[in-house]
Protein backbone atom coordinates (compact mmCIF):
# COMPACT_ATOMS: atom_id res chain seq x y z
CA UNK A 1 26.88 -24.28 -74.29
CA UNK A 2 23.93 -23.53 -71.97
CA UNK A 3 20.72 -23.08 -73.81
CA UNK A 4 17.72 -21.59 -71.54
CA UNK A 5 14.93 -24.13 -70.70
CA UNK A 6 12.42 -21.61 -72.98
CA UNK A 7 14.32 -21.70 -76.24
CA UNK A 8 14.69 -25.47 -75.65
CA UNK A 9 11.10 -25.97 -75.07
CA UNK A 10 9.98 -23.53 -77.74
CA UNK A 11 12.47 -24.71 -80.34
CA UNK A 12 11.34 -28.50 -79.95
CA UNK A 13 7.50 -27.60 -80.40
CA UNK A 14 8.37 -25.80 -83.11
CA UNK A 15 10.51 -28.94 -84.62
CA UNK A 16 7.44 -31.02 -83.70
CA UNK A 17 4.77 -28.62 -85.28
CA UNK A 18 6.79 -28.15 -88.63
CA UNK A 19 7.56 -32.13 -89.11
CA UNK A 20 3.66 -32.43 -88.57
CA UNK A 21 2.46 -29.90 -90.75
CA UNK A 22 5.16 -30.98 -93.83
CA UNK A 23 4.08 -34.57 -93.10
CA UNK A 24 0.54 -33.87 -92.98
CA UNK A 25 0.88 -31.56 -96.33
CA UNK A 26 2.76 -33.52 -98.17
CA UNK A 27 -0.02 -36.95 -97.68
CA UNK A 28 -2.96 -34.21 -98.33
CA UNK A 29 -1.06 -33.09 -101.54
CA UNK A 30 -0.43 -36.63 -102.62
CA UNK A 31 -4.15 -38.00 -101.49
CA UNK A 32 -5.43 -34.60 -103.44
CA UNK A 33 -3.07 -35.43 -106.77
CA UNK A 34 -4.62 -38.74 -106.35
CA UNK A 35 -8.36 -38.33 -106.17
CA UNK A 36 -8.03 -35.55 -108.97
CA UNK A 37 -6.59 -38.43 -111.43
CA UNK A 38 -9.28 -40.96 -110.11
CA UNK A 39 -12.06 -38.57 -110.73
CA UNK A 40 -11.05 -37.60 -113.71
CA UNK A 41 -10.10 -41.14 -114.91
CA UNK A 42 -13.49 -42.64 -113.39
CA UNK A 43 -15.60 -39.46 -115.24
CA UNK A 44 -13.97 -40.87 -118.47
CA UNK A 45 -14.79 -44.46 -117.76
CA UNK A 46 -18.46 -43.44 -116.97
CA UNK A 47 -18.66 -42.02 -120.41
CA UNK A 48 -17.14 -44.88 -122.40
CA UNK A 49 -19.56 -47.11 -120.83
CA UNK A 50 -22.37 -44.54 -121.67
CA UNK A 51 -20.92 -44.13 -125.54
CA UNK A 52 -20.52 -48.63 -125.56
CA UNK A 53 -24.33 -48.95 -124.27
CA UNK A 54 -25.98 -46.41 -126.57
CA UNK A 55 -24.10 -48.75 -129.12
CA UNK A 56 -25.65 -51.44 -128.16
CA UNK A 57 -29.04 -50.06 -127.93
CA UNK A 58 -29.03 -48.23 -131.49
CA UNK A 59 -26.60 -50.10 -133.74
CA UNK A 60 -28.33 -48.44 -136.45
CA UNK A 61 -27.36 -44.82 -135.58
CA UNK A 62 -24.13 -45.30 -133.90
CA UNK A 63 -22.61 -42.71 -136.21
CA UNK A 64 -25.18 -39.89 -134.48
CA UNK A 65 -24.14 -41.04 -131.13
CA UNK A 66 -20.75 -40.66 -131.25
CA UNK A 67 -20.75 -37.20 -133.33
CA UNK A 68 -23.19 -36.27 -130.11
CA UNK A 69 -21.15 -37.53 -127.48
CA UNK A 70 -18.04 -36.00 -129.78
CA UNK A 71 -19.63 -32.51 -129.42
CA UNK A 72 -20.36 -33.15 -125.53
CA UNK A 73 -16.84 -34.48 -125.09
CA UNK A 74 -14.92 -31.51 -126.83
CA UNK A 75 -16.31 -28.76 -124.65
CA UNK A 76 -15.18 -30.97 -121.45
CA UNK A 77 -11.54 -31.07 -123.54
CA UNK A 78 -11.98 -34.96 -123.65
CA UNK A 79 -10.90 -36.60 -126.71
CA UNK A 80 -12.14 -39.98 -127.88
CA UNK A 81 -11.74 -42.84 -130.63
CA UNK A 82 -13.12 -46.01 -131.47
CA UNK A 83 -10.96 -48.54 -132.92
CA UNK A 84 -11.59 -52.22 -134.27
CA UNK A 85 -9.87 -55.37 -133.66
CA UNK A 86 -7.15 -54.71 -136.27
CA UNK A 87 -6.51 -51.37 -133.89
CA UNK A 88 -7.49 -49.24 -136.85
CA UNK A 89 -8.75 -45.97 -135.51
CA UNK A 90 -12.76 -46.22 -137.20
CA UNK A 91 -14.02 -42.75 -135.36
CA UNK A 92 -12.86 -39.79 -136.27
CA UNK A 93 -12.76 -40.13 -139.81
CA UNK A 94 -9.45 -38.25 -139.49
CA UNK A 95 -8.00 -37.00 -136.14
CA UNK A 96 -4.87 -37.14 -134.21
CA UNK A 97 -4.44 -40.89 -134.45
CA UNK A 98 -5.00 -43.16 -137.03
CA UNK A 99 -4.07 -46.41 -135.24
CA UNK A 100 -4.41 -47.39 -131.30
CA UNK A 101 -0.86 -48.46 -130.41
CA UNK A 102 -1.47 -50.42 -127.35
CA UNK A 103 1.35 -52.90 -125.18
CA UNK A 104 0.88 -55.87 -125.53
CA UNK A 105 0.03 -56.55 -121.81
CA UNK A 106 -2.68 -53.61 -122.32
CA UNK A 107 -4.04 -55.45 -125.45
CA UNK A 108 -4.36 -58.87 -123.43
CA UNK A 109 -6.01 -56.73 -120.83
CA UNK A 110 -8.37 -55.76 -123.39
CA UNK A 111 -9.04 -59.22 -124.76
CA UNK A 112 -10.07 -60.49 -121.21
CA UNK A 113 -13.03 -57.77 -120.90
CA UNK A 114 -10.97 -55.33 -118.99
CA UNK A 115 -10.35 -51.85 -118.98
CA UNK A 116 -7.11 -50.28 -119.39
CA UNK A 117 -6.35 -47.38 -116.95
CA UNK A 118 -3.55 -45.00 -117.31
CA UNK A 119 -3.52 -41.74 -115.10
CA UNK A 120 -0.38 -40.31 -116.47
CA UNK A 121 0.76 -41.21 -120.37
CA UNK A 122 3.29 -39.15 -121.99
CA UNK A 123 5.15 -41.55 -124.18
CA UNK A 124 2.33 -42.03 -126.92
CA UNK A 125 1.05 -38.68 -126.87
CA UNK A 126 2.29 -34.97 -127.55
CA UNK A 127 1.37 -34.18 -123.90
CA UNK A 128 1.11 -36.02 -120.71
CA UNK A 129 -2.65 -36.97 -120.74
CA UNK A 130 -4.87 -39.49 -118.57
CA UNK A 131 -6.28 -42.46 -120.71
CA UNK A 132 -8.95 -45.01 -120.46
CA UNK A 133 -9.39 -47.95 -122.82
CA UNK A 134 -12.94 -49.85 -122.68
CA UNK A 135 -12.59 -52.89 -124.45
CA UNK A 136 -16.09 -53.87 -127.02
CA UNK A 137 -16.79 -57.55 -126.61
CA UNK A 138 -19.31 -59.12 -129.04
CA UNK A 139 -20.19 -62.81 -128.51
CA UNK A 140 -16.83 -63.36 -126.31
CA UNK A 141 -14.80 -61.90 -128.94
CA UNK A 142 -12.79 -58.52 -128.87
CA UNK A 143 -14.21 -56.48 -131.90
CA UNK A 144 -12.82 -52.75 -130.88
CA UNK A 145 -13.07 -50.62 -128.33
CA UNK A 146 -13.02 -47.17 -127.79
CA UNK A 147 -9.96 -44.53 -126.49
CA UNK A 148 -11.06 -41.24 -123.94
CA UNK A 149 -7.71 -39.34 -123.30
CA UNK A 150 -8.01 -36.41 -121.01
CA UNK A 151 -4.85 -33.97 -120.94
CA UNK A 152 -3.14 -33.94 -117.48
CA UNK A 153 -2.68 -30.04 -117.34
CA UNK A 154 -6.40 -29.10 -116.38
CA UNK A 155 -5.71 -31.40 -112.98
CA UNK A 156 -2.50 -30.14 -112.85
CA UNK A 157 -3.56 -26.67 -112.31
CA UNK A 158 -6.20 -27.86 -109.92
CA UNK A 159 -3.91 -29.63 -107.96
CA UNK A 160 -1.57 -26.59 -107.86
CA UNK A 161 -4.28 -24.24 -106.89
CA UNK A 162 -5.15 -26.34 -104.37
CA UNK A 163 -1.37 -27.05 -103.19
CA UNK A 164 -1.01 -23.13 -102.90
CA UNK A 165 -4.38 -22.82 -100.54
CA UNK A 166 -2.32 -25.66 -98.53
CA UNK A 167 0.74 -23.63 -98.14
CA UNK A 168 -0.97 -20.54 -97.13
CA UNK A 169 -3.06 -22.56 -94.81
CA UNK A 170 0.21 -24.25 -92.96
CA UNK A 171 2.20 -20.94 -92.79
CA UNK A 172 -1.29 -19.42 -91.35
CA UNK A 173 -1.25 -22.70 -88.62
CA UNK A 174 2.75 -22.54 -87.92
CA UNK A 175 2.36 -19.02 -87.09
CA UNK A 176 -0.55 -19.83 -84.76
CA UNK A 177 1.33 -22.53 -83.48
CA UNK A 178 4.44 -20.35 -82.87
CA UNK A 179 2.68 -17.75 -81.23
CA UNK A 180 0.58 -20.62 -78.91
CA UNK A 181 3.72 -22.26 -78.65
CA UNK A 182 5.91 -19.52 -77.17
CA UNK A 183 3.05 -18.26 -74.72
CA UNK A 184 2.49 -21.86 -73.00
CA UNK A 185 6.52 -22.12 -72.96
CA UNK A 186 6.14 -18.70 -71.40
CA UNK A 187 3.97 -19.83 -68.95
CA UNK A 188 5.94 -22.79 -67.83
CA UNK A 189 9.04 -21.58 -67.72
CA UNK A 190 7.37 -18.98 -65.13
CA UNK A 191 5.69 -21.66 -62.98
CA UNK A 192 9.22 -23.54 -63.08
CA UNK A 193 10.95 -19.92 -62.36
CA UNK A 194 8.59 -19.52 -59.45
CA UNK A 195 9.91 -23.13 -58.01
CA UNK A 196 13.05 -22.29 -58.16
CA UNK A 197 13.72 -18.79 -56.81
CA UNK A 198 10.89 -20.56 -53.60
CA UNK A 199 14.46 -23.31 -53.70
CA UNK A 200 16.89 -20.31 -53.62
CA UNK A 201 14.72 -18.92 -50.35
CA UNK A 202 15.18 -22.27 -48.84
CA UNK A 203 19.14 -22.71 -49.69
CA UNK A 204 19.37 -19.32 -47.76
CA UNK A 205 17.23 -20.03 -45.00
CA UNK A 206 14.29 -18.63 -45.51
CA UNK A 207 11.28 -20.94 -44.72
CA UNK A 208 8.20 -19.24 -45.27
CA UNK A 209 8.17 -19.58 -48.73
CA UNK A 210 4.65 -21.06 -50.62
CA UNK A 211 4.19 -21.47 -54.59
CA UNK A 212 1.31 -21.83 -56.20
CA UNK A 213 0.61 -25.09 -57.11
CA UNK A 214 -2.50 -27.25 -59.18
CA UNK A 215 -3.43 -30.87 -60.18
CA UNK A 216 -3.88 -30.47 -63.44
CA UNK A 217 -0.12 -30.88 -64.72
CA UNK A 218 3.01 -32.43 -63.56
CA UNK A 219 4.72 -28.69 -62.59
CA UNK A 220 1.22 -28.52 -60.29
CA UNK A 221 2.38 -31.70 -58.34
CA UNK A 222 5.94 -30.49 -58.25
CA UNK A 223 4.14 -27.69 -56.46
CA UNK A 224 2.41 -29.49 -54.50
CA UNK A 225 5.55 -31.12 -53.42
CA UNK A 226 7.72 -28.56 -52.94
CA UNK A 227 5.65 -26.88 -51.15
CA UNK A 228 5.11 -30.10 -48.75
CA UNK A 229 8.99 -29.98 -48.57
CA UNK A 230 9.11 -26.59 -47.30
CA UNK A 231 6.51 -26.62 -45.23
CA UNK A 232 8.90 -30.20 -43.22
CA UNK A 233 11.84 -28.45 -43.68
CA UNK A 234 9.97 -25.40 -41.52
CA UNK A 235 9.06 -27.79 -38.88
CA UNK A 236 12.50 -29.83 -38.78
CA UNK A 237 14.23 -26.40 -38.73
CA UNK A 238 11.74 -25.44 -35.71
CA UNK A 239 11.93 -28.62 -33.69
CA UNK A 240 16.26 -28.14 -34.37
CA UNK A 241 16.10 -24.80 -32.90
CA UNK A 242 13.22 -26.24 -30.27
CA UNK A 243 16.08 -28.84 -29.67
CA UNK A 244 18.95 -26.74 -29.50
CA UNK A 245 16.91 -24.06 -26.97
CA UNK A 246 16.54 -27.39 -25.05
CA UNK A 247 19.45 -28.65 -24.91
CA UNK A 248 21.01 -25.40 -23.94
CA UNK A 249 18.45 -25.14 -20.88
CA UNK A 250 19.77 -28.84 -19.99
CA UNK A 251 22.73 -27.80 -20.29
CA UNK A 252 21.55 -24.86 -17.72
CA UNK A 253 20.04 -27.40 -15.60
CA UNK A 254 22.38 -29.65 -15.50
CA UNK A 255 24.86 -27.28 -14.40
CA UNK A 256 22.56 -26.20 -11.68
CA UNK A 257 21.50 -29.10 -10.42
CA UNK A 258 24.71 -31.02 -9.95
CA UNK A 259 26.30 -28.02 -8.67
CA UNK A 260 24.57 -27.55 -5.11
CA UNK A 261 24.55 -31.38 -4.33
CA UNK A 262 28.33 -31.45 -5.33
CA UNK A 263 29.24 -28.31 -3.69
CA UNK A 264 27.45 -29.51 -0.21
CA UNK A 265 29.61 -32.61 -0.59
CA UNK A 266 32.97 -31.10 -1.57
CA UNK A 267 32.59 -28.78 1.19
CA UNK A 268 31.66 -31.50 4.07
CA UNK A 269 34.26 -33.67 2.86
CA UNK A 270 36.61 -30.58 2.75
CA UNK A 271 35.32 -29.65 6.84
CA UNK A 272 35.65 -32.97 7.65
CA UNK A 273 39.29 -33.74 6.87
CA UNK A 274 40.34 -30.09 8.21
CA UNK A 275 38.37 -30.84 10.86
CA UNK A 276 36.23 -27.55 10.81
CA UNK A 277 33.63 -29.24 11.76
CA UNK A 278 32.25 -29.63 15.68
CA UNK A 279 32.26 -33.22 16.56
CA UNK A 280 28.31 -32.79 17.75
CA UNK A 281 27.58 -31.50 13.64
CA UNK A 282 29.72 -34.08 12.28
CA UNK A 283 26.57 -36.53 11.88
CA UNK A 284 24.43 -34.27 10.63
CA UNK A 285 26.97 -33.12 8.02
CA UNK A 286 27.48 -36.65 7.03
CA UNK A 287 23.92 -37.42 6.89
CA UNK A 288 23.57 -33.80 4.51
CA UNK A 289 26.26 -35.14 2.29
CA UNK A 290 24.41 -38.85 2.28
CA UNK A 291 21.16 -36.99 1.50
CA UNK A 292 22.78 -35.08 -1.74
CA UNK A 293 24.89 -37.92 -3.37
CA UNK A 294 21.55 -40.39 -3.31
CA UNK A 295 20.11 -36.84 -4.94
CA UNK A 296 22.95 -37.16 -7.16
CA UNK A 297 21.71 -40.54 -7.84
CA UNK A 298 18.17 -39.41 -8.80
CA UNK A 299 19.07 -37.23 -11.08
CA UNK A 300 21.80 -39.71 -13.27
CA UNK A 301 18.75 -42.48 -13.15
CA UNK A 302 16.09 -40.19 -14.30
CA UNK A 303 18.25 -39.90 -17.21
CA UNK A 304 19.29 -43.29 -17.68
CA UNK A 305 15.71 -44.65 -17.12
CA UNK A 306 14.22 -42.18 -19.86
CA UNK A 307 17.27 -43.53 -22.81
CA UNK A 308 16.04 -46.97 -21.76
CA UNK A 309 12.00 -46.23 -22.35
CA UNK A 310 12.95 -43.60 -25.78
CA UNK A 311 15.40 -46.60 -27.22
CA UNK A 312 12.68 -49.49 -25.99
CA UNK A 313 15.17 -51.56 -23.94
CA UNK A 314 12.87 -52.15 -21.33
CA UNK A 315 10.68 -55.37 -21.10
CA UNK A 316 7.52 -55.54 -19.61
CA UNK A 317 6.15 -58.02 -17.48
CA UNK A 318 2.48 -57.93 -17.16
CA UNK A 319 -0.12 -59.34 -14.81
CA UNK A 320 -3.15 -58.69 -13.28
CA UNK A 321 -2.82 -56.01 -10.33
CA UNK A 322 -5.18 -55.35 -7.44
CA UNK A 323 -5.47 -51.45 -7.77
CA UNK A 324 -6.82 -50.90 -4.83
CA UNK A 325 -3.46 -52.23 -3.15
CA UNK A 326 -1.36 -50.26 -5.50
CA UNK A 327 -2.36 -47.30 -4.55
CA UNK A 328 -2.01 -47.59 -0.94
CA UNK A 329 1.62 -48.50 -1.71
CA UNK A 330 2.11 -44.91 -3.20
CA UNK A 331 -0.34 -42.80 -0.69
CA UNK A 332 2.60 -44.37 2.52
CA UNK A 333 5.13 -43.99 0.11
CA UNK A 334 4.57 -40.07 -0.32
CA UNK A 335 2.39 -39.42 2.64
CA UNK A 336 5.81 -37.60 3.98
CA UNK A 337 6.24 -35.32 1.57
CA UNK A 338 3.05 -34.45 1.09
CA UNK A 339 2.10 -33.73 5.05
CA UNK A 340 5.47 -31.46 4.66
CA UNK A 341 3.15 -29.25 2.32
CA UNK A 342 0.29 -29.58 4.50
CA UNK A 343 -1.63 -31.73 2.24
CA UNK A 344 -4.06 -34.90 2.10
CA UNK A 345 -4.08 -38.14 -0.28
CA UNK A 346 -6.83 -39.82 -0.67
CA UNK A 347 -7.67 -42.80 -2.08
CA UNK A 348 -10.99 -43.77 -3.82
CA UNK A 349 -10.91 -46.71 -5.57
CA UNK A 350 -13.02 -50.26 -5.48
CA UNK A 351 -11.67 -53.01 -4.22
CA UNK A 352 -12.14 -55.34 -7.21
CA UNK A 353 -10.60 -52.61 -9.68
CA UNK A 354 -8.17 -54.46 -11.41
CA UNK A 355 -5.40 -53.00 -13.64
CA UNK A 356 -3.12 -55.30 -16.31
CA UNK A 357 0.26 -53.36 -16.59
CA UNK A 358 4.10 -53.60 -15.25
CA UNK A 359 4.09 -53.76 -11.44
CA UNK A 360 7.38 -52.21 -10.73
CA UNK A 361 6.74 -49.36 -14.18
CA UNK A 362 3.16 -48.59 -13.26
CA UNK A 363 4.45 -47.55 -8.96
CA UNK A 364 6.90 -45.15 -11.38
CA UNK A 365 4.14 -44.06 -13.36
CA UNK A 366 2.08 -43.40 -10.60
CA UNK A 367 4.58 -42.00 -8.30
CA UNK A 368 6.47 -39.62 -10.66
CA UNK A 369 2.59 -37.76 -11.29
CA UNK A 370 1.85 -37.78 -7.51
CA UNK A 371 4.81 -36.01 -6.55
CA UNK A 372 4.39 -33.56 -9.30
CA UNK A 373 0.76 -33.04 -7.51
CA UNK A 374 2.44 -32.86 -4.44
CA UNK A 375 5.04 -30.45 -5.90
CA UNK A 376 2.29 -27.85 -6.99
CA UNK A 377 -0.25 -27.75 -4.46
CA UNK A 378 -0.03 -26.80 -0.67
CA UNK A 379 -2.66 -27.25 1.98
CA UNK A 380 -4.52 -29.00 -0.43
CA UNK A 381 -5.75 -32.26 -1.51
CA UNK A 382 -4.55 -34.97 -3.93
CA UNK A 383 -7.37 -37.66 -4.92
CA UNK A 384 -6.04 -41.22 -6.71
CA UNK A 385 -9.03 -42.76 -8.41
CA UNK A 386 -9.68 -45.95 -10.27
CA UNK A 387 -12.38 -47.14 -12.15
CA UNK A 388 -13.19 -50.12 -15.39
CA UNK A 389 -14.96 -48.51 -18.39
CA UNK A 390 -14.98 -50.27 -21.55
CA UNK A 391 -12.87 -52.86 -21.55
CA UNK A 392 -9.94 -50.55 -19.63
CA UNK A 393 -8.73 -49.35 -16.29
CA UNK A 394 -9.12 -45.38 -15.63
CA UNK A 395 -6.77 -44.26 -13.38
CA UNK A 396 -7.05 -40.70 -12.22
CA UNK A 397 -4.71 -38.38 -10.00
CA UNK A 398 -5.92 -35.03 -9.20
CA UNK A 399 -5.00 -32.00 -7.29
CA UNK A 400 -5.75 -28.84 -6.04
CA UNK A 401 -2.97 -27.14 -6.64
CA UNK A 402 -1.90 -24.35 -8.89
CA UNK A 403 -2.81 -25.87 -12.31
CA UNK A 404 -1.17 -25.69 -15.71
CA UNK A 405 -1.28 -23.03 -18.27
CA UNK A 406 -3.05 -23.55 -21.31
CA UNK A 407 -0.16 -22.95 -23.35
CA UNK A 408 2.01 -25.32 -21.67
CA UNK A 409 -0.68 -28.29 -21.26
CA UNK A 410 0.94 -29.78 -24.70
CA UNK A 411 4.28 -28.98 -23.77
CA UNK A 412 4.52 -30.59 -20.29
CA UNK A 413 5.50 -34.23 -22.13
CA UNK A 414 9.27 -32.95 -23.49
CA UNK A 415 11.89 -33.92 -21.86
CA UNK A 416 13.49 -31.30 -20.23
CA UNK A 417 10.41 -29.25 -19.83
CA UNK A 418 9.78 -27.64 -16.16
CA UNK A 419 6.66 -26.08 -15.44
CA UNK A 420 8.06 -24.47 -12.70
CA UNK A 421 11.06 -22.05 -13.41
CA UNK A 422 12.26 -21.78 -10.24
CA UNK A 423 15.08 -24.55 -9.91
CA UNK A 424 15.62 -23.85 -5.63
CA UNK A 425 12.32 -25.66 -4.71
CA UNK A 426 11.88 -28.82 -7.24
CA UNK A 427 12.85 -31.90 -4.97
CA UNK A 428 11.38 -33.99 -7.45
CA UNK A 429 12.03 -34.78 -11.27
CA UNK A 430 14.61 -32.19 -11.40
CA UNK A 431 15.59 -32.25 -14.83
CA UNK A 432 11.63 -32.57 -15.51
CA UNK A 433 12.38 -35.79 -17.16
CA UNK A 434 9.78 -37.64 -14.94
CA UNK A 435 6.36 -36.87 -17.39
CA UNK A 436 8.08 -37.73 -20.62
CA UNK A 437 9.33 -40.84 -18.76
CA UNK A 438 5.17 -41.11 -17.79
CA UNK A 439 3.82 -40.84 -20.87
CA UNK A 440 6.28 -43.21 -22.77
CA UNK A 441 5.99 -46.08 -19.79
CA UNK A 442 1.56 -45.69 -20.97
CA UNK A 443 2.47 -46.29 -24.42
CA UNK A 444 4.57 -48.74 -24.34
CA UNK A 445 1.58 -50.35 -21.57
CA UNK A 446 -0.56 -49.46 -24.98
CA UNK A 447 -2.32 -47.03 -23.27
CA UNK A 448 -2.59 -43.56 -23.38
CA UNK A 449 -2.39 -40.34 -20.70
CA UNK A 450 -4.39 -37.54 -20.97
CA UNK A 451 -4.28 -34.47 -19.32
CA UNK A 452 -6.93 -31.26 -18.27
CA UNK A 453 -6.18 -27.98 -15.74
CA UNK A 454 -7.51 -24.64 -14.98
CA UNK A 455 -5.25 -22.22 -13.78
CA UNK A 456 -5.18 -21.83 -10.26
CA UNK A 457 -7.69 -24.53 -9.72
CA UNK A 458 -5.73 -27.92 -9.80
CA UNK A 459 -4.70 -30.44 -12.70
CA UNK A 460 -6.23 -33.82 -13.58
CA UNK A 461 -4.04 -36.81 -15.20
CA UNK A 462 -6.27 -39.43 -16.73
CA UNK A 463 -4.91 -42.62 -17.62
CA UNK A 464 -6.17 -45.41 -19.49
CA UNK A 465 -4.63 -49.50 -19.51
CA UNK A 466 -6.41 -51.96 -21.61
CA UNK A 467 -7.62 -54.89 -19.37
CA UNK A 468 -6.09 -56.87 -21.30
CA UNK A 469 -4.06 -57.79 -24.29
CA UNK A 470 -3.76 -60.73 -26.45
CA UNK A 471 0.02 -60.95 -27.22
CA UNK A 472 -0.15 -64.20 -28.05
């Protein structure tokens, strides 16, 4: 049986409410009953004393005292007698009793000094009454005492008046209650509604969803949450379909790039053994099909070197490096390709620059963003600097080349990512794996690369090694 979260939440306030307003009625009506017996029992105590001291005060004209205090008494619809020690009623003359019938435990009571208090007495009388008995000691020794009897129906009706003003007042509170009860349910229920049809949008796809959330309740932090949720599940579902648009454009590349080096190769190898080729080209062919399977080459260990850095299987050796050296190393190493696009390195750097990194890592660091400088900039100039600023090496490579737009500065790092989307003329990093593989190498260095272009102005990369680090 499915009940809906309202009634369930509306039905168990109302459970709550009406256990708490019957508990809370039923202790009022008994505290009430109570303190109307105890007032009325403690008014009839206060004048047995007064009627006992008067006696004492005027033993002379104790009969005028108590036909006063009778007279007093009987418009209040009290009723008292004295009695002696025999239990003999002596006042009134004549009256409803003519002998005080007391227990035996009461009479003890009496004999001690202390008073007898009944609230509720029906057995003795002709209607249930509340009773007091004062006991009248004279020289230690129990002489009388004197009976007030108050009938029980005058705080009966008081009580029941004031038992019907309770009722009234709970059914006014329930209702109250109910109403407050079902517009707060109302208003959950609705928050919790909101939630969920936001959860359908999501199970169907659909993203962009936002609830309104608080702080002030629990539902307000599920909001909160949920909408944390959706907003990761936006950004998972955008990096899947970044990933997917990727990997189809590797796929792309791939396909591209393997093709021309394999199809030079098939067809050499093909000329060669039908011998279509002159015997004067045959060294140049082989030389062509040399060329393309080390390009081959290139392009599996660009992958396999980037799987290595991502899944941290390569180990660092460190040590302190002249950088000055370094970077002669990589100006001969690329000063061929970059005269073949007419342009300059140059290297300023001091002499005692040193740099703390991977030898063999930091020549593929440096390399991999010198021939992208290379790559995008012709009849220019491209500058390798090196400098110590706080405690850490600067290294600098800049260009003059074509620079980087804005909107792909923070997309350059991805693997896969080509700034260039011509495939024919990219010689090097052709599956633009060689900047991710860059800025991994620098963190794993504990460094970090940094990069700034204008469009048609050049592109600076700006490096930065700690001098050293403590690993011990």
């Amino acid at each position: 049986m499915r009940i809906k979260y309202l009634y369930q939440l509306l039905g168990s306030n109302i459970i709550i409410l009406v256990v708490a307003f019957l508990t809370l009625s039923l202790l009022f009506a008994k505290y009430v009953e109570q303190l109307v017996y105890e007032n009325t029992t403690n008014e009839l105590i206060t004048y047995g004393e007064e009627i006992l001291t008067e006696f004492e005060n005027n033993p002379r004209g104790q009969s005028t005292v108590l036909n006063q205090y009778a007279s007093v008494l009987d418009d209040k619809d009290i009723f008292f007698s004295v009695f002696d020690q025999n239990r003999d009623i002596v006042y009134p003359y004549s009256g409803r009793l003519s002998r005080f019938e007391p227990s035996n435990e009461e009479w003890e009571k009496l004999a001690r000094g202390d008073t007898v208090i009944i609230r509720q007495e029906s057995k003795r009388f002709e209607q249930e009454v509340s009773l007091v008995v004062l006991p009248y000691i004279q020289a230690g020794t129990l002489v009388g005492g004197i009976l007030l009897i108050a009938p029980v129906s005058g705080s009966r009706e008081m009580i029941s008046e004031i038992n019907q003003y309770l009722v009234i007042t709970v059914l006014i509170a329930l209702t109250i209650s109910f109403l407050l009860s079902w517009l707060l349910s109302r208003v959950h229920v609705k928050r919790i509604q909101r939630i969920r049809d936001a959860a359908s949008m999501i199970a169907s796809g659909n993203y962009n969803v936002h609830v309104p959330s608080a702080n002030f309740d629990e539902i307000g932090d599920l909001g909160n949450d949920f909408n944390e949720m959706a907003g990761k599940l936006k950004a998972s579902n955008e990096e899947i379909e970044n990933l997917e648009s990727r990997r189809r454009q590797f796929m792309a590349d791939v396909s591209h790039e393997l093709r021309t080096p394999l199809t030079t190769i098939s067809g050499m190898l093909e000329g060669l053994r039908d011998d279509m080729i002159p015997e004067k080209e045959k060294l140049k062919g082989v030389n062509l099909a040399s060329q393309e399977a080390k390009r081959l080459i290139r392009l599996v260990n660009e992958n396999l070197d980037y799987e290595k850095v991502r899944s941290n299987q390569i180990k660092l050796t460190k040590e302190s490096i002249q950088l000055h050296e370094l970077m002669e190393v990589i100006k001969e190493h690329l000063n061929i390709q970059a005269a073949n696009k007419q342009n300059e390195i140059l290297v300023e750097v001091a002499e005692e620059v040193l740099v703390y990194a991977d030898y063999d890592r930091l020549i593929q660091i440096l390399i991999n963003i010198t021939k992208n400088s290379i790559q995008f900039t012709d009849n220019g100039t491209i500058w390798l600097r090196g400098r110590v600023s706080n405690k850490e090496t600067v290294i600098e490579i800049e260009d003059s080349g074509i620079g980087i737009d804005p909107d792909d500065i923070q997309t350059i790092w991805r693997r896969f990512y080509k700034a260039d989307l011509s495939r024919t003329n990219n010689p090097y990093g052709e599956f633009g794996l060689g900047l991710s593989i860059v800025k991994k190498l620098v963190e794993l260095h504990g460094g970090k690369i940094e990069v700034s272009s204008k469009k048609g102005k050049g592109t600076i990369f700006t490096i930065y090694l700690p001098l050293f680090i403590n690993e011990g």
